[in-house]
PDB file of N, CA and C in Angstrom:
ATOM      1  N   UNK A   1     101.873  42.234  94.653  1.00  0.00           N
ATOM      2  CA  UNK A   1     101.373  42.576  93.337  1.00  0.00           C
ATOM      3  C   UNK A   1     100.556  43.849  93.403  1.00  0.00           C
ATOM      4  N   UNK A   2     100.933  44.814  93.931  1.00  0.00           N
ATOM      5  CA  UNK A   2     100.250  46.114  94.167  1.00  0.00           C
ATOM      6  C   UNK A   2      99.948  46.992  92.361  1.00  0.00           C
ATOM      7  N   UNK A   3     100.885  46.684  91.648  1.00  0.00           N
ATOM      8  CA  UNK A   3     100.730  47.164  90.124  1.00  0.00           C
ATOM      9  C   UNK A   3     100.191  46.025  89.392  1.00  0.00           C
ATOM     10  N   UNK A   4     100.330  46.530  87.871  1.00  0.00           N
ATOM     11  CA  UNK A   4      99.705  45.745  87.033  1.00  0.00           C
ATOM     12  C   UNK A   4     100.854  44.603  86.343  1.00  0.00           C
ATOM     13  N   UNK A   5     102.085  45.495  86.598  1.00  0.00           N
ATOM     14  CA  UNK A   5     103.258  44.660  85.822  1.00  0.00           C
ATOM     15  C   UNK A   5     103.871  43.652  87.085  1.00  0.00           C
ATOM     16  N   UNK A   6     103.110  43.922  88.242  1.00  0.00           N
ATOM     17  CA  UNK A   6     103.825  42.918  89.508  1.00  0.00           C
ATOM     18  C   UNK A   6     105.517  42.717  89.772  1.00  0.00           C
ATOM     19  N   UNK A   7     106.379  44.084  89.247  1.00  0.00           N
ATOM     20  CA  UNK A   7     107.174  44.407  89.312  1.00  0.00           C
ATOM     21  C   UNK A   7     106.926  45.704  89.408  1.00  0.00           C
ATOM     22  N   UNK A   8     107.997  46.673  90.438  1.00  0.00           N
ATOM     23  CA  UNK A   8     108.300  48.224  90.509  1.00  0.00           C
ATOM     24  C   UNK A   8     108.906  48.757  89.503  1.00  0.00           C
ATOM     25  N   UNK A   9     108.618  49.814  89.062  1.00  0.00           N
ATOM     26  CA  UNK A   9     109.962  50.670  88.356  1.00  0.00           C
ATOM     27  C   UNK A   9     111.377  50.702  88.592  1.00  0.00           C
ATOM     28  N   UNK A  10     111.306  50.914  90.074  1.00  0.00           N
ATOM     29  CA  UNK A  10     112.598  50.662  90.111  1.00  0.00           C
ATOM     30  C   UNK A  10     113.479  49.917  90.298  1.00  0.00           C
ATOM     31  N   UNK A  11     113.028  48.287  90.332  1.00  0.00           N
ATOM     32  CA  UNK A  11     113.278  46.811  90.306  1.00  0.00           C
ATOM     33  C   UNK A  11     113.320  46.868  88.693  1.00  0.00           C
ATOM     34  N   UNK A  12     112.561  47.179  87.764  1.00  0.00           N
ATOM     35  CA  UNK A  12     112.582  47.338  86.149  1.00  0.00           C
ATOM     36  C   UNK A  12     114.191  47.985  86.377  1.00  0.00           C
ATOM     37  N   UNK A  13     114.369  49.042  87.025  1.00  0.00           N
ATOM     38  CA  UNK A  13     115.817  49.840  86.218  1.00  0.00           C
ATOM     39  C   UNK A  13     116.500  49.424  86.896  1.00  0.00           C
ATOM     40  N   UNK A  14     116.724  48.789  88.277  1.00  0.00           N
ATOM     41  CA  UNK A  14     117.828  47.908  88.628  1.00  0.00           C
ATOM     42  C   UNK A  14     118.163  47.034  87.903  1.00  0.00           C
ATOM     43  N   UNK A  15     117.232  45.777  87.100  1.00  0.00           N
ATOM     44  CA  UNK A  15     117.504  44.880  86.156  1.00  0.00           C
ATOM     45  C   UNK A  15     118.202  45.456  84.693  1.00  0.00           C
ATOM     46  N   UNK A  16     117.386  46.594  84.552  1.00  0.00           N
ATOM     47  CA  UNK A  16     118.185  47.253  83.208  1.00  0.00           C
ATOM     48  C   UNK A  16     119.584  47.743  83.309  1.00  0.00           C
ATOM     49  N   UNK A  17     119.955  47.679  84.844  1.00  0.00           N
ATOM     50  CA  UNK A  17     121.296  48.462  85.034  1.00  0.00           C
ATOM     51  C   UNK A  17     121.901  47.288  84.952  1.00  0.00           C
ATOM     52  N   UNK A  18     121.610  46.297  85.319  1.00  0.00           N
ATOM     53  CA  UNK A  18     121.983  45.158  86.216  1.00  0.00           C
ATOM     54  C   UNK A  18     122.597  43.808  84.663  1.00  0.00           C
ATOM     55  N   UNK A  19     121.761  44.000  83.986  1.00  0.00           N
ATOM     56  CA  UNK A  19     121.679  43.047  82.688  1.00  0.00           C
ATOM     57  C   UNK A  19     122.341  43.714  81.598  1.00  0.00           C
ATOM     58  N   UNK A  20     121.201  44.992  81.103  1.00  0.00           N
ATOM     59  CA  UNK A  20     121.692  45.822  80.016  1.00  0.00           C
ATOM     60  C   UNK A  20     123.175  46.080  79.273  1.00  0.00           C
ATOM     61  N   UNK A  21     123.170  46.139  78.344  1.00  0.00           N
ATOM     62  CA  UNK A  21     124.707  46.876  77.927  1.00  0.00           C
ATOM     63  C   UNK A  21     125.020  48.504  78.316  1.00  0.00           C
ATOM     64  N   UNK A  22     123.984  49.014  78.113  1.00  0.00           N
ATOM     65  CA  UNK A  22     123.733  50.565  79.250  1.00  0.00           C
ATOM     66  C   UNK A  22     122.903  50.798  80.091  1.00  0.00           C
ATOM     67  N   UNK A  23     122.517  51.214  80.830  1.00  0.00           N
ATOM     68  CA  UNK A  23     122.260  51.738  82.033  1.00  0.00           C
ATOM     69  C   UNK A  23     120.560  51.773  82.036  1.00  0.00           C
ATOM     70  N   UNK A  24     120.093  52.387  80.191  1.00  0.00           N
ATOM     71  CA  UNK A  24     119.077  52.529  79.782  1.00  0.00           C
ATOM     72  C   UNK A  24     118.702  51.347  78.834  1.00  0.00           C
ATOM     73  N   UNK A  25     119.274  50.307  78.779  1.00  0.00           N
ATOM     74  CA  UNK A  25     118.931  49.162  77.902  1.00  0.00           C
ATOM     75  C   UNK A  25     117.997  48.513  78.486  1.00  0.00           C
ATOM     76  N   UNK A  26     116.487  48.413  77.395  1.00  0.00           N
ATOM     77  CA  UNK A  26     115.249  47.594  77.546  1.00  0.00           C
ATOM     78  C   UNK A  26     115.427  46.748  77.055  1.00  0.00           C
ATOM     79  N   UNK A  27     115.601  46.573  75.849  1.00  0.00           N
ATOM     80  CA  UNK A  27     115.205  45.868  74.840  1.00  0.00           C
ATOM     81  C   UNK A  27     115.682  44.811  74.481  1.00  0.00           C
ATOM     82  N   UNK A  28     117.356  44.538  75.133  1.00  0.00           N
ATOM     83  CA  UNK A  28     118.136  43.275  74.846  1.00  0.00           C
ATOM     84  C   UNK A  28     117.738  42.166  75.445  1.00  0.00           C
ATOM     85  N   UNK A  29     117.786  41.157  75.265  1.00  0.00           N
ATOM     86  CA  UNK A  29     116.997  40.087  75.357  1.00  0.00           C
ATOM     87  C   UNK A  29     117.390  39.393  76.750  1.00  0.00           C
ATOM     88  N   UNK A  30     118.837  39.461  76.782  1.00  0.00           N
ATOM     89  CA  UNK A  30     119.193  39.878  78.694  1.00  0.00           C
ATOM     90  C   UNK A  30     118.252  40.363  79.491  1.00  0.00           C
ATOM     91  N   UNK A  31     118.139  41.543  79.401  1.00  0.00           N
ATOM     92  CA  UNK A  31     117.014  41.872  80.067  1.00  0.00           C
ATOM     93  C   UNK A  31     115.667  42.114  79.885  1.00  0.00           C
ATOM     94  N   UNK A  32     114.871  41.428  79.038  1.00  0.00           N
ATOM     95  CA  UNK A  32     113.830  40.845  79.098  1.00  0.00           C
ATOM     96  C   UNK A  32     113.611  39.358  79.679  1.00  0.00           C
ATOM     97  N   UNK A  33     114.371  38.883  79.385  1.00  0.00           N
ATOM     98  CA  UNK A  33     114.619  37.482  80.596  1.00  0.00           C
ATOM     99  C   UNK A  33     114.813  37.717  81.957  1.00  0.00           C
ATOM    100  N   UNK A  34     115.428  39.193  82.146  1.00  0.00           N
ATOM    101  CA  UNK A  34     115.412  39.315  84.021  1.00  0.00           C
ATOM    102  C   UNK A  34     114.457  39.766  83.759  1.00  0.00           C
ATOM    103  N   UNK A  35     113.642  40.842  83.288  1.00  0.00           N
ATOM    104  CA  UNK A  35     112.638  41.058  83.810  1.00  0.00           C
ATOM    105  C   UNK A  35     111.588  40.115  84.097  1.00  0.00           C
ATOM    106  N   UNK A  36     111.340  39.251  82.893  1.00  0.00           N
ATOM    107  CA  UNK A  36     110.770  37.721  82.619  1.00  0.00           C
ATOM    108  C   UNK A  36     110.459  36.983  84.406  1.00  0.00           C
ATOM    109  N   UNK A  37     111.558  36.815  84.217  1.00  0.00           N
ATOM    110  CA  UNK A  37     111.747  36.219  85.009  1.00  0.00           C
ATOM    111  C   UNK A  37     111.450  36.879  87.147  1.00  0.00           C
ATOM    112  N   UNK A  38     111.791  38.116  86.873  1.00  0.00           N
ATOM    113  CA  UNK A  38     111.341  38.432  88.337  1.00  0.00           C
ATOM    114  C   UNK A  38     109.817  38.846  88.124  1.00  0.00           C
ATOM    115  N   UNK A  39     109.148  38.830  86.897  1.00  0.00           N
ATOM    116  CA  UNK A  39     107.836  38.673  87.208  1.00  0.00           C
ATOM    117  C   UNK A  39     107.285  37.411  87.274  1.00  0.00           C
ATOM    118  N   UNK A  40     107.807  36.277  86.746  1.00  0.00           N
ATOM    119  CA  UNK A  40     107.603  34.812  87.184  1.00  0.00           C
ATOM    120  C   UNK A  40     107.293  34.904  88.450  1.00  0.00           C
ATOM    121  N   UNK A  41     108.560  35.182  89.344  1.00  0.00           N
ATOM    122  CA  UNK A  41     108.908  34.761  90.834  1.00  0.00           C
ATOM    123  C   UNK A  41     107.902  35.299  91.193  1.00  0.00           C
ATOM    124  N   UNK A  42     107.326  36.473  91.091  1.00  0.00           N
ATOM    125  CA  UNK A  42     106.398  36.868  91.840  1.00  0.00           C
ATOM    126  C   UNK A  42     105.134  36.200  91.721  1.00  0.00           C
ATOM    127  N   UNK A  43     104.516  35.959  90.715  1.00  0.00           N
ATOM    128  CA  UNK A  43     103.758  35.104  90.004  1.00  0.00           C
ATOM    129  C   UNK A  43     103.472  34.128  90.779  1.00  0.00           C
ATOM    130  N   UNK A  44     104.236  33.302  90.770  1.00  0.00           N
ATOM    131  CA  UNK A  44     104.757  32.402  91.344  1.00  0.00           C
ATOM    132  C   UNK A  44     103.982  31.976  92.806  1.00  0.00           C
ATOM    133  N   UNK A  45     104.462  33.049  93.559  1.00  0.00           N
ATOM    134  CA  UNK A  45     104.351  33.448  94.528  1.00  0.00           C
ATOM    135  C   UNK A  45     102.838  33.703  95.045  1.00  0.00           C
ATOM    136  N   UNK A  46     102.152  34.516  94.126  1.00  0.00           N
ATOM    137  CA  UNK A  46     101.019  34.861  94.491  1.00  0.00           C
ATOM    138  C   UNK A  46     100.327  33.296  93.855  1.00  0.00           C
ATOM    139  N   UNK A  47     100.521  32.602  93.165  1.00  0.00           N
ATOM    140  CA  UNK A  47     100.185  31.614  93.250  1.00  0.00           C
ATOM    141  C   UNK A  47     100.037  29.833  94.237  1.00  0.00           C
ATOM    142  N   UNK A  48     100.674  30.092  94.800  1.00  0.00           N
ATOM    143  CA  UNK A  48     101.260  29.475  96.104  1.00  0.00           C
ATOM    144  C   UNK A  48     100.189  29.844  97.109  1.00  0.00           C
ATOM    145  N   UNK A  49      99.198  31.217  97.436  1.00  0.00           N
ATOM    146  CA  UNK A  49      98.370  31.635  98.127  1.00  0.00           C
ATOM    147  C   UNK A  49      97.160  31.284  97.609  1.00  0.00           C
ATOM    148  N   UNK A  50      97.279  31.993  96.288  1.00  0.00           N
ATOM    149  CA  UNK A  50      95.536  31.329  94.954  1.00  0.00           C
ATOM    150  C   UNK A  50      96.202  30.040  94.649  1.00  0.00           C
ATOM    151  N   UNK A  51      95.640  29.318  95.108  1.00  0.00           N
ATOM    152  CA  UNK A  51      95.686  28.126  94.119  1.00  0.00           C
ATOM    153  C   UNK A  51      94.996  28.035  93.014  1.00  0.00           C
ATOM    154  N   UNK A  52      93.242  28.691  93.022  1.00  0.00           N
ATOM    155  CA  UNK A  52      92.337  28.161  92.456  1.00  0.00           C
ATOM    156  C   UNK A  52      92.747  29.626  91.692  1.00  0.00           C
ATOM    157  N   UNK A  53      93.589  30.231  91.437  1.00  0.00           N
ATOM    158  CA  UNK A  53      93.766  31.621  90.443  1.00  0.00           C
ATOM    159  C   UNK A  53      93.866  31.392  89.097  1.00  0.00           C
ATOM    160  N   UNK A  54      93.129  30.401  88.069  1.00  0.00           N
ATOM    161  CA  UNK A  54      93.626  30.580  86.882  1.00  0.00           C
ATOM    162  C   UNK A  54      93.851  31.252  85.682  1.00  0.00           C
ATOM    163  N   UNK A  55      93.450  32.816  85.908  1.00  0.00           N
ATOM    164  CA  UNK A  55      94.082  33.735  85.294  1.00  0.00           C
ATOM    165  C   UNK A  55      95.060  33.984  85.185  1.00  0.00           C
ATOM    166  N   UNK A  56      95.581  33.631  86.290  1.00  0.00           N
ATOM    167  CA  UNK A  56      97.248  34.393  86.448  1.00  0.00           C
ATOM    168  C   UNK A  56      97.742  33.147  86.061  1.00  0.00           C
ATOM    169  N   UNK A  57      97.486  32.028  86.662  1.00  0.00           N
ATOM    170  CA  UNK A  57      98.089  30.730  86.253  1.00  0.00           C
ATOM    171  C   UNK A  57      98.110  30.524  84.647  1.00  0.00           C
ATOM    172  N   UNK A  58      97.143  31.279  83.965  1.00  0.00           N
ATOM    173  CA  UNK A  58      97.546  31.249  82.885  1.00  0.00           C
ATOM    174  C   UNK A  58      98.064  32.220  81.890  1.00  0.00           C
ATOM    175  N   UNK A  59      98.638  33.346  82.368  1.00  0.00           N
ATOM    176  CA  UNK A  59      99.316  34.159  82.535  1.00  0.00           C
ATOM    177  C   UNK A  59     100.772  34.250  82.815  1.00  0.00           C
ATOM    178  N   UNK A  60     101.056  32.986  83.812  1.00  0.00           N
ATOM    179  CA  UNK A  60     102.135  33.083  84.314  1.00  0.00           C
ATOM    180  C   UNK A  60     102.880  31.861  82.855  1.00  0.00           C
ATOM    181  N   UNK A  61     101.952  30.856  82.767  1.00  0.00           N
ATOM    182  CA  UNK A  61     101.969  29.895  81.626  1.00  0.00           C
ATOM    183  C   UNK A  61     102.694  30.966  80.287  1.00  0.00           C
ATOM    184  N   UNK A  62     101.922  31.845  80.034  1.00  0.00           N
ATOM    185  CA  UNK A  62     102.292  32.572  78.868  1.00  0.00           C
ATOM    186  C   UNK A  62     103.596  33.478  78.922  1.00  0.00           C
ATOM    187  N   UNK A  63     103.635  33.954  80.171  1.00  0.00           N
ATOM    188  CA  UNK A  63     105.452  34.693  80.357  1.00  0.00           C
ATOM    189  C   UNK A  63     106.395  33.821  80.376  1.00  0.00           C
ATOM    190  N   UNK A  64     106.260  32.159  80.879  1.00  0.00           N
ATOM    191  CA  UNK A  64     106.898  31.123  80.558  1.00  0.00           C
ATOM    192  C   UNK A  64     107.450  30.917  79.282  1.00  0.00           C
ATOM    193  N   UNK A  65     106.694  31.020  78.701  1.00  0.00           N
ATOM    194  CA  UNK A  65     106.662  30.622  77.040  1.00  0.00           C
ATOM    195  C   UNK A  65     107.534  31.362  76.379  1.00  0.00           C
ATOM    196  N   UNK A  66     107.494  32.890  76.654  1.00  0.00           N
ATOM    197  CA  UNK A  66     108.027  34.233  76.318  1.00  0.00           C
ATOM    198  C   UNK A  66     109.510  34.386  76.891  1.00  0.00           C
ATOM    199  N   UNK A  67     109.671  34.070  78.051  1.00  0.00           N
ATOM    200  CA  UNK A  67     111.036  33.852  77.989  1.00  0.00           C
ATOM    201  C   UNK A  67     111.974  32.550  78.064  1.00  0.00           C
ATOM    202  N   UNK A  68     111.128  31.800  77.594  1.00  0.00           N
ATOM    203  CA  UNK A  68     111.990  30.332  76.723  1.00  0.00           C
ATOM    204  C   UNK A  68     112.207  31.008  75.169  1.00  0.00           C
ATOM    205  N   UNK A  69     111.679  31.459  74.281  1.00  0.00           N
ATOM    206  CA  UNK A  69     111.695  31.963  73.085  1.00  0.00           C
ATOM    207  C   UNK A  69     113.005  32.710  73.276  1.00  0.00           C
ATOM    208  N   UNK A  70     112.997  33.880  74.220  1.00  0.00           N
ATOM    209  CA  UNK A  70     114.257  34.871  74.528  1.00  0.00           C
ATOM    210  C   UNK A  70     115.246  33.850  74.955  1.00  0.00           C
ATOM    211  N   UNK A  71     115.410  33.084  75.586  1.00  0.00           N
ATOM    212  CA  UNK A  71     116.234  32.084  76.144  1.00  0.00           C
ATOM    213  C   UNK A  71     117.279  31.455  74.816  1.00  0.00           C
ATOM    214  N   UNK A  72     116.473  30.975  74.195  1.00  0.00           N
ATOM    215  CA  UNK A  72     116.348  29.936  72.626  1.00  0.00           C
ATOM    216  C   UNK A  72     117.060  30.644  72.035  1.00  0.00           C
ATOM    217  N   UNK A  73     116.729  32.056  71.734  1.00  0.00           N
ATOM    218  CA  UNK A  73     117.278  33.111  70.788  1.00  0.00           C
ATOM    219  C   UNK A  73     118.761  33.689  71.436  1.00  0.00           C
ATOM    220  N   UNK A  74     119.064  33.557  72.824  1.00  0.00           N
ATOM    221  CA  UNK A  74     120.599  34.254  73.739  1.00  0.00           C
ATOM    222  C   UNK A  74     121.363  32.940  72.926  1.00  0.00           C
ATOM    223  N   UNK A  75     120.549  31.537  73.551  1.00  0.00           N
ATOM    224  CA  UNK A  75     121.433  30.619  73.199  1.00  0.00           C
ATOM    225  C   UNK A  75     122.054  30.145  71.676  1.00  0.00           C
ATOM    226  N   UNK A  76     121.397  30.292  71.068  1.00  0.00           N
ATOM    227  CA  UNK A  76     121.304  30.644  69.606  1.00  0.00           C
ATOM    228  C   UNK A  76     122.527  31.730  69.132  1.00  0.00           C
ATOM    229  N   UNK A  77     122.414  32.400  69.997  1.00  0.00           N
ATOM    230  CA  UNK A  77     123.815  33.829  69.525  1.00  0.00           C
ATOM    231  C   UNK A  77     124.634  33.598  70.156  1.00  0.00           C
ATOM    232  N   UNK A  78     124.702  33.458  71.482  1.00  0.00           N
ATOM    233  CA  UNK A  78     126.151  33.401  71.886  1.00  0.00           C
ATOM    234  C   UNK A  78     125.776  32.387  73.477  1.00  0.00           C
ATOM    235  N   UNK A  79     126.433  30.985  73.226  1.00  0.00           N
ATOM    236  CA  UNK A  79     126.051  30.119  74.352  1.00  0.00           C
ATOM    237  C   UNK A  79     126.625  30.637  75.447  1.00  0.00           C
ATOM    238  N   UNK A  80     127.799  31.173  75.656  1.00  0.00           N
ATOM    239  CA  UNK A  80     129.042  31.874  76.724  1.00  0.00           C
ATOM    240  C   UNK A  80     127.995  32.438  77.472  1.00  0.00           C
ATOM    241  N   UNK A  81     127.250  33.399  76.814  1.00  0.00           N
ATOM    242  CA  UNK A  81     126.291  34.324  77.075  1.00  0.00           C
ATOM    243  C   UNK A  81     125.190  33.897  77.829  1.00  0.00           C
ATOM    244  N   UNK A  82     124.802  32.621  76.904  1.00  0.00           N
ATOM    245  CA  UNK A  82     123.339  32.255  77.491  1.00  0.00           C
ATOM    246  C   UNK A  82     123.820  31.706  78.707  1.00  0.00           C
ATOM    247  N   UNK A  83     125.161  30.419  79.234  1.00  0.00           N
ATOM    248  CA  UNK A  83     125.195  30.166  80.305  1.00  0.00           C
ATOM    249  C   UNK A  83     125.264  30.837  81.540  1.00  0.00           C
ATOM    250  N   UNK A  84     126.489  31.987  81.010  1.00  0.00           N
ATOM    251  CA  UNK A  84     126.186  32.985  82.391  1.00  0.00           C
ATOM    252  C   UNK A  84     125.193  33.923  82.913  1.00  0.00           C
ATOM    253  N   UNK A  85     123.827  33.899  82.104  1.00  0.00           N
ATOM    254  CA  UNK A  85     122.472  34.402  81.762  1.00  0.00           C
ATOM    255  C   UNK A  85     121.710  33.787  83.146  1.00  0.00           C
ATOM    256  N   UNK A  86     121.828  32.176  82.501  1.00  0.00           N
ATOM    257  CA  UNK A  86     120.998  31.476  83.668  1.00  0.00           C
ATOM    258  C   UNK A  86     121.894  31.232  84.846  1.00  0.00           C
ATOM    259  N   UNK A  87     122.969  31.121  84.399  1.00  0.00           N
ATOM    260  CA  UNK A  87     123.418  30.943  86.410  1.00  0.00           C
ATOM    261  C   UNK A  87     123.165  32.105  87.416  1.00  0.00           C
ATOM    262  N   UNK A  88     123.596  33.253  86.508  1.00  0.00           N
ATOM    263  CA  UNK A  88     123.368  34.617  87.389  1.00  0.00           C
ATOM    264  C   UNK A  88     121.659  34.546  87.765  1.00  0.00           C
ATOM    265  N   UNK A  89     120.892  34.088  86.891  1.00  0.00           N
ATOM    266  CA  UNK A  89     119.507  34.359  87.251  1.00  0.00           C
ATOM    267  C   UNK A  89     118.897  33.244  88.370  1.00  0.00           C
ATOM    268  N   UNK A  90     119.325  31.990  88.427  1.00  0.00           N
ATOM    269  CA  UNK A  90     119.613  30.803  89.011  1.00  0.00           C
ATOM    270  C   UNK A  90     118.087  30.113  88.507  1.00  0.00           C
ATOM    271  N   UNK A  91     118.413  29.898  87.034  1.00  0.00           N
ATOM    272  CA  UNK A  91     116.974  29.194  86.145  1.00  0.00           C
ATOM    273  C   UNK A  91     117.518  27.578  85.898  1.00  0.00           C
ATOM    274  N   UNK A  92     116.896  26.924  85.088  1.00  0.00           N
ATOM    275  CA  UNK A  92     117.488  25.989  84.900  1.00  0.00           C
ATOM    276  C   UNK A  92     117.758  26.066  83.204  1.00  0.00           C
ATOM    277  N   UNK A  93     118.708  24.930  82.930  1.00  0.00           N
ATOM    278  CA  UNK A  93     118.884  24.878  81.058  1.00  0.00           C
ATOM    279  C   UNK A  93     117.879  23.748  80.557  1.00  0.00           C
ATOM    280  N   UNK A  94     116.926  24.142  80.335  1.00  0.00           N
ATOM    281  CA  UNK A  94     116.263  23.095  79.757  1.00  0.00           C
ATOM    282  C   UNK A  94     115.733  23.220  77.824  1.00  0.00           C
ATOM    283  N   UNK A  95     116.461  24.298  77.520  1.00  0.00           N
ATOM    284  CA  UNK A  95     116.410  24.240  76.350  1.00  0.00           C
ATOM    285  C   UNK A  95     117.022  23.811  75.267  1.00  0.00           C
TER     286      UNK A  95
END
């Protein structure tokens, strides 16, 4: 977690390449769920060391939240979509 977003830039534009419909796509909800989500893992992670961290723990609580909403809303438009969303990401369907 050397930054503030606990993701790199260029882990951000791999996911945008990686998810996106172009190369430069932020904003689709694809990839706000990868991003979502590889800041979880890290999260995650540094939590596993802090136990007693509940800032981040509640922090990490709130990016949770944020990409169940994005989740809700893929599945909502196109399920095809949302399934191959979470397998590629390897999340679970609990929505």
């Amino acid at each position: 977690m050397a930054d503030k977003l606990s993701i790199s830039k260029e882990r951000t534009a791999e996911l945008m390449a990686e998810f996106g419909k172009t190369p430069n796509d932020s904003g689709s909800a694809e990839v706000q769920v990868a991003i979502l989500t590889e800041r979880i893992r890290n999260l995650t992670e540094h939590l596993k060391v802090h136990k007693k961290d509940k800032h981040t723990q509640r922090g990490l609580m709130m990016l949770i939240g944020k990409r169940r909403g994005l989740l809700k809303y893929v599945k909502e438009r196109n399920i095809d979509e949302y399934r191959a969303l979470i397998k590629k990401l390897g999340i679970r369907d609990n929505i």
